[in-house]
C-alpha atoms as a PDB file:
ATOM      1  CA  UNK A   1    -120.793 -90.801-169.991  1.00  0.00           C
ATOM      2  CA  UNK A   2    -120.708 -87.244-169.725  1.00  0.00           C
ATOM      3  CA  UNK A   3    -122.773 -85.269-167.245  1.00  0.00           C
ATOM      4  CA  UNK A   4    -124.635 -82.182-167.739  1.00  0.00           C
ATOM      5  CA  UNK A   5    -125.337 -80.137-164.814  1.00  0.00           C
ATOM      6  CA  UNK A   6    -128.725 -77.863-165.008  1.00  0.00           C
ATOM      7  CA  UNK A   7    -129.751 -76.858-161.313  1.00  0.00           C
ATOM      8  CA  UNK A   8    -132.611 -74.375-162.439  1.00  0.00           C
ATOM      9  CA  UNK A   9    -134.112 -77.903-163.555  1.00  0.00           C
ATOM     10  CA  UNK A  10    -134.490 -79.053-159.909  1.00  0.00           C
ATOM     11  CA  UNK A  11    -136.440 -75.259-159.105  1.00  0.00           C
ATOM     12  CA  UNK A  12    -139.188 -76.177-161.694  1.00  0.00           C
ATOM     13  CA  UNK A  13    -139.848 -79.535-160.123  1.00  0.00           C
ATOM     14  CA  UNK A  14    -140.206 -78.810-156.615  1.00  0.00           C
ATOM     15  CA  UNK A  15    -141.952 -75.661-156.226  1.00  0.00           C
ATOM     16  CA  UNK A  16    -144.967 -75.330-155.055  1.00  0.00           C
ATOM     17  CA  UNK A  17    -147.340 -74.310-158.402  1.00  0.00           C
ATOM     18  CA  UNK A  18    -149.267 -70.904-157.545  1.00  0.00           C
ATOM     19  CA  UNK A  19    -152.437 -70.648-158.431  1.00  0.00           C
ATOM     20  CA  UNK A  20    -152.772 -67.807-161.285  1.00  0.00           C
ATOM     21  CA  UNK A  21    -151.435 -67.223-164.620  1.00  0.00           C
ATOM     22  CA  UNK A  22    -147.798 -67.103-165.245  1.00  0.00           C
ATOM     23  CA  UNK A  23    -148.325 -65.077-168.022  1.00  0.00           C
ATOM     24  CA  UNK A  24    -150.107 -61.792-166.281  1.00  0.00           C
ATOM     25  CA  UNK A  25    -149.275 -59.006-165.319  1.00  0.00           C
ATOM     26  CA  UNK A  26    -151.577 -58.698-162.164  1.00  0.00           C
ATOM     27  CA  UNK A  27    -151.677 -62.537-161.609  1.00  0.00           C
ATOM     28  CA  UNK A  28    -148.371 -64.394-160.785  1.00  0.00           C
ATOM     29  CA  UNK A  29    -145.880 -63.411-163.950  1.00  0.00           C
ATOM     30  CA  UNK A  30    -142.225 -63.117-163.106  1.00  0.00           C
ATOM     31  CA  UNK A  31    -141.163 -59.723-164.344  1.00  0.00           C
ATOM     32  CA  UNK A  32    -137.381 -60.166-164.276  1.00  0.00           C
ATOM     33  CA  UNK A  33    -137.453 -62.519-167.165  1.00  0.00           C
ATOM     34  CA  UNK A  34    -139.863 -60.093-169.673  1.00  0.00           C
ATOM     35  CA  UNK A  35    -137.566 -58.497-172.023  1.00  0.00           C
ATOM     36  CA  UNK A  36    -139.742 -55.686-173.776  1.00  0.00           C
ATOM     37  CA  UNK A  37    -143.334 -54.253-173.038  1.00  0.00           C
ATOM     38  CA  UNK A  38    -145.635 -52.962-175.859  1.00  0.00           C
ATOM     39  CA  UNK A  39    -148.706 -51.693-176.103  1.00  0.00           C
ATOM     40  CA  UNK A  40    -150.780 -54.816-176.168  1.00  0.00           C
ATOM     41  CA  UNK A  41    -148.446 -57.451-175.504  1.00  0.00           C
ATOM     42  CA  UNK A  42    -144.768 -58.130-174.598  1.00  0.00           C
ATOM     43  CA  UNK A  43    -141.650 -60.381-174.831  1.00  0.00           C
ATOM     44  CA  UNK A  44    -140.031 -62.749-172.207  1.00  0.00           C
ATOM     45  CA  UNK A  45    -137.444 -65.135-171.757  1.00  0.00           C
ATOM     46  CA  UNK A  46    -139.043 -68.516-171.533  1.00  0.00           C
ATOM     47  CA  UNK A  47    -137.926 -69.728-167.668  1.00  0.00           C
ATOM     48  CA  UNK A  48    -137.239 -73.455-169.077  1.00  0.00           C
ATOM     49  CA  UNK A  49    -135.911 -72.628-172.216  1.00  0.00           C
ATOM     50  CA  UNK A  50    -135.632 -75.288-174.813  1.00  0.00           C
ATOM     51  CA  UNK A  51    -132.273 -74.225-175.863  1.00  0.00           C
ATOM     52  CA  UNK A  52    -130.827 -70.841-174.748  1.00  0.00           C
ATOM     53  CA  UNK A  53    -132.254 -67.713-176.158  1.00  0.00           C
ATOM     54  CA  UNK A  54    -135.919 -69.105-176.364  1.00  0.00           C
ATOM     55  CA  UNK A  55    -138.327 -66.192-176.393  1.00  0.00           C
ATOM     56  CA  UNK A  56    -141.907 -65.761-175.839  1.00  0.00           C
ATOM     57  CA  UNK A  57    -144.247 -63.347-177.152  1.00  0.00           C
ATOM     58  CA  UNK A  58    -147.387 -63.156-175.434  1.00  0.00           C
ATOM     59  CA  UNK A  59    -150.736 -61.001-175.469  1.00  0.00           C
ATOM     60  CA  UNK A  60    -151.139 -58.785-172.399  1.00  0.00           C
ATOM     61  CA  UNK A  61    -154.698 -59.971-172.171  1.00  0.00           C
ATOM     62  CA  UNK A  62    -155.738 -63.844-170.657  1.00  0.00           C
ATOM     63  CA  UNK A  63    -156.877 -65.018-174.132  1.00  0.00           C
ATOM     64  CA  UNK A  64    -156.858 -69.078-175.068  1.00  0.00           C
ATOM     65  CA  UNK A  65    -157.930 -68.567-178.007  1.00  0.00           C
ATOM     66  CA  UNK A  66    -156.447 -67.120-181.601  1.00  0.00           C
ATOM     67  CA  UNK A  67    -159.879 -66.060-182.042  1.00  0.00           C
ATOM     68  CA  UNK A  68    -160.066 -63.979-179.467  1.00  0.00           C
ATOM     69  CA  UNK A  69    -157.214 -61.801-180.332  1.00  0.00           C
ATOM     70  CA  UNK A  70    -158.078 -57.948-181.434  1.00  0.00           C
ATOM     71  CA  UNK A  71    -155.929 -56.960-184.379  1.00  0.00           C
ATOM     72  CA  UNK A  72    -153.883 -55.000-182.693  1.00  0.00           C
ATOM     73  CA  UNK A  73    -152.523 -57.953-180.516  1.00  0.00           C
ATOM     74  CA  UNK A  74    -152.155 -59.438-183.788  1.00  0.00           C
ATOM     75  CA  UNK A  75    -150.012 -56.526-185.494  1.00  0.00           C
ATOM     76  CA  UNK A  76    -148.120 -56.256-182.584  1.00  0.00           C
ATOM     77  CA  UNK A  77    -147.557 -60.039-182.269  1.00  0.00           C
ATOM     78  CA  UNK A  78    -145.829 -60.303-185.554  1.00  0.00           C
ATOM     79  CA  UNK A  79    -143.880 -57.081-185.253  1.00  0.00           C
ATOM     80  CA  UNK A  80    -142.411 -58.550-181.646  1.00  0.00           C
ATOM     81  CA  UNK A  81    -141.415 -61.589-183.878  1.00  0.00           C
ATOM     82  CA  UNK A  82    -139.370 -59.555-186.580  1.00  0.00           C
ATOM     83  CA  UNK A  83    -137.527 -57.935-183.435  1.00  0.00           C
ATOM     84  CA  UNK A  84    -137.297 -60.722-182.157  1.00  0.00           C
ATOM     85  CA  UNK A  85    -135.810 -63.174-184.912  1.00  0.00           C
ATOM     86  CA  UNK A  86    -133.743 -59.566-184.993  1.00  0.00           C
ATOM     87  CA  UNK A  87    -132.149 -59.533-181.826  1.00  0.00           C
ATOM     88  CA  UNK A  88    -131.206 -63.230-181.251  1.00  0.00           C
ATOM     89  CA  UNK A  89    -130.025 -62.975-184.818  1.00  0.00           C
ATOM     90  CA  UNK A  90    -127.787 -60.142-183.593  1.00  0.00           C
ATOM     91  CA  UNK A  91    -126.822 -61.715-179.901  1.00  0.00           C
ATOM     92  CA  UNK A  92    -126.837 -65.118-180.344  1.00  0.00           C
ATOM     93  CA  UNK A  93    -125.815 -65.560-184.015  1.00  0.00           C
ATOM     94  CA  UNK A  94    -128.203 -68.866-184.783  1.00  0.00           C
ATOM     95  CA  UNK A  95    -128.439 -70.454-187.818  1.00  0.00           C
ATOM     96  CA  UNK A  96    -132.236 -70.566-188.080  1.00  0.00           C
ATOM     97  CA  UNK A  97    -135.261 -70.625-186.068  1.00  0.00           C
ATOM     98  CA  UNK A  98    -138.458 -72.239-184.420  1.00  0.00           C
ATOM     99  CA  UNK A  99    -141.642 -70.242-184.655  1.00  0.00           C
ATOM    100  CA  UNK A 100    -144.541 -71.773-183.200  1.00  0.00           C
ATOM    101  CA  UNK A 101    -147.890 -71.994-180.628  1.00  0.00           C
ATOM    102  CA  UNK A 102    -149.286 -75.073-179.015  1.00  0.00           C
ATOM    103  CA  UNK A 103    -152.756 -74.717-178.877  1.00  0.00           C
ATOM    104  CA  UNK A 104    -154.619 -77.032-176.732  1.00  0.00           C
ATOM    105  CA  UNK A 105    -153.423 -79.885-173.677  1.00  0.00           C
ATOM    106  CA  UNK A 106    -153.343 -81.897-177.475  1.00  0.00           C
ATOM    107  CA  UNK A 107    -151.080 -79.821-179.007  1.00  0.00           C
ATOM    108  CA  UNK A 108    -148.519 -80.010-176.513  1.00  0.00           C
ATOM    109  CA  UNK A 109    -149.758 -76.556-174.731  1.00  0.00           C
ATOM    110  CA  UNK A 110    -148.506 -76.215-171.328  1.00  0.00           C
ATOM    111  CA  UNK A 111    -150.458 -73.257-170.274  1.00  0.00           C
ATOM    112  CA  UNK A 112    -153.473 -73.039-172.946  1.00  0.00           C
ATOM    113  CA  UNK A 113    -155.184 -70.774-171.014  1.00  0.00           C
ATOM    114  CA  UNK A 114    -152.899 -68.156-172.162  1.00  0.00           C
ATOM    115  CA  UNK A 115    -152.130 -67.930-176.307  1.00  0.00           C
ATOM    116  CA  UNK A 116    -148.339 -67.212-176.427  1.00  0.00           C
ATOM    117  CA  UNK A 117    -145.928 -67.459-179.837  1.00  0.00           C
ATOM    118  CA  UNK A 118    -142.631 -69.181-179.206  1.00  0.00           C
ATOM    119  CA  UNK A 119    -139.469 -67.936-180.718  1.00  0.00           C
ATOM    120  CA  UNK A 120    -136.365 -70.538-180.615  1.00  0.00           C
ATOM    121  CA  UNK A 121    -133.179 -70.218-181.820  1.00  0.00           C
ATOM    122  CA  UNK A 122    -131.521 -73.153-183.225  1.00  0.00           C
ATOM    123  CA  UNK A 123    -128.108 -74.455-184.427  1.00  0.00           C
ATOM    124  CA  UNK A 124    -126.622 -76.762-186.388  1.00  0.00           C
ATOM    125  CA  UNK A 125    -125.100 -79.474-184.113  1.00  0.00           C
ATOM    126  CA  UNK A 126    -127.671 -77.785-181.113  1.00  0.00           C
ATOM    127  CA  UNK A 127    -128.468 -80.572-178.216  1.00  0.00           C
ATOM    128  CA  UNK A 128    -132.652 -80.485-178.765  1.00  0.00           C
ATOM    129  CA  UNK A 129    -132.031 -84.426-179.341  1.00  0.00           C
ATOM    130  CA  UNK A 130    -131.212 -84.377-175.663  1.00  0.00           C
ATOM    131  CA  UNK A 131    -134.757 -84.245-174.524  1.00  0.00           C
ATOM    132  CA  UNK A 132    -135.719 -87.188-176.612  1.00  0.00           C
ATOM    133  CA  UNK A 133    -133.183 -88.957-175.953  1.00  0.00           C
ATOM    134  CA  UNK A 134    -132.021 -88.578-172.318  1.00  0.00           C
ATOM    135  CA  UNK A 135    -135.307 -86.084-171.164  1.00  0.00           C
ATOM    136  CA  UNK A 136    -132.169 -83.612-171.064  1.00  0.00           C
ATOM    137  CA  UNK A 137    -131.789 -79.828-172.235  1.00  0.00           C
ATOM    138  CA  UNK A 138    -128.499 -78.280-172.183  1.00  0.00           C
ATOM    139  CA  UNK A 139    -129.070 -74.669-172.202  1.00  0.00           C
ATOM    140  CA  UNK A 140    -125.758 -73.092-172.654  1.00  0.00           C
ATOM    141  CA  UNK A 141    -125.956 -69.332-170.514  1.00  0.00           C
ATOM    142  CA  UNK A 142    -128.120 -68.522-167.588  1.00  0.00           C
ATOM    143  CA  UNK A 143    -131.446 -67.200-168.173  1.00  0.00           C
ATOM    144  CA  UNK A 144    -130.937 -64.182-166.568  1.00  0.00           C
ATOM    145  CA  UNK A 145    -127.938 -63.557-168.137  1.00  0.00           C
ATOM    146  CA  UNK A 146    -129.702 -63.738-171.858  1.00  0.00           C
ATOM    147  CA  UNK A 147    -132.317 -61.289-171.283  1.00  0.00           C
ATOM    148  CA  UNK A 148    -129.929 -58.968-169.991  1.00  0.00           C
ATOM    149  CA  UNK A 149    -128.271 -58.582-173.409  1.00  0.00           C
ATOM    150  CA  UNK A 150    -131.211 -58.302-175.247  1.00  0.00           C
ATOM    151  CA  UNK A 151    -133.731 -56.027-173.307  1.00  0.00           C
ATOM    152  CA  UNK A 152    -131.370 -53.096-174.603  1.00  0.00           C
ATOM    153  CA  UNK A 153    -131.672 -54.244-178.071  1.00  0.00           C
ATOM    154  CA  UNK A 154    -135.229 -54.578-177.928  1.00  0.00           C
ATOM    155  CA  UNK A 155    -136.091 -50.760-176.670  1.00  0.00           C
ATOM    156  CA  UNK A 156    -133.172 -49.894-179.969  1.00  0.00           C
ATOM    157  CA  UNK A 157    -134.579 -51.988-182.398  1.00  0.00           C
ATOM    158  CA  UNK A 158    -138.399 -52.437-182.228  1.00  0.00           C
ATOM    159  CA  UNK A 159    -140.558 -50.321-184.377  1.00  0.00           C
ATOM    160  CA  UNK A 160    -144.232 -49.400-182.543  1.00  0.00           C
ATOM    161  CA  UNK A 161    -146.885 -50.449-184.588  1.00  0.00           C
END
């Protein structure tokens, strides 16, 4: 049997869960993880990544609902997605992609309080069986270590809206 060894894992589990929203600015967000800032919303590396590279693009406002999204937040969502599918394309080379948003406890939403588009590279041959099958992810390159090759690439490459 082969072992896989993900510490950050252990982190998620046994911290203490803040009160506030992950995803704002002035609540409890982690910074060192967002990858590009726009006007109305921005781009972060998702802390437990489903496979290595997985993005986040998220509306600066505490919206849970599509609805409630001006249409600004909705230009600018979609443009952060071409950069997006842009920059992993460039960085991480995948052979297609995951685009999606979990609306609801339902849906699969872990934070529906807060709307936020998910951006996931994939591979042929990548490990996402792994949490099916042995409630494993194998995430290939630190976290940290992602965003800091693409927040450059996001400030070259992303066209304001």
């Amino acid at each position: 049997m082969e072992t896989i060894f993900a510490p950050w894992r252990m982190a998620y589990l046994t911290e203490d869960k803040q009160d506030g929203c992950v995803f704002c600015k002035c609540s409890i967000r982690s910074d060192e993880y967002v990858v590009f800032e726009g006007k109305t919303c921005f781009v972060t590396m998702n802390r437990y990544p489903y496979v290595g590279g997985h993005l986040m693009i998220i509306p600066n406002r505490h919206l849970g609902q599509m609805s409630d999204l001006s249409i600004n937040e909705r230009i600018e969502i979609f443009s952060l997605l071409d950069t997006s599918i842009k920059v992993l394309k460039e960085t991480m080379k995948p052979g297609g992609f995951n685009i999606g948003m979990n609306l609801g406890k339902a849906a699969g939403a872990g934070i529906e309080e807060h709307i936020h588009l998910h951006v996931i590279p994939r591979w042929e041959g990548d490990t996402n069986f792994m949490s099916v099958v042995g409630q494993v992810r194998v995430i290939p390159e630190d976290v940290e270590i992602t965003a800091a090759k693409l927040k450059p690439l996001f400030k070259r490459d992303h066209q304001e809206v």
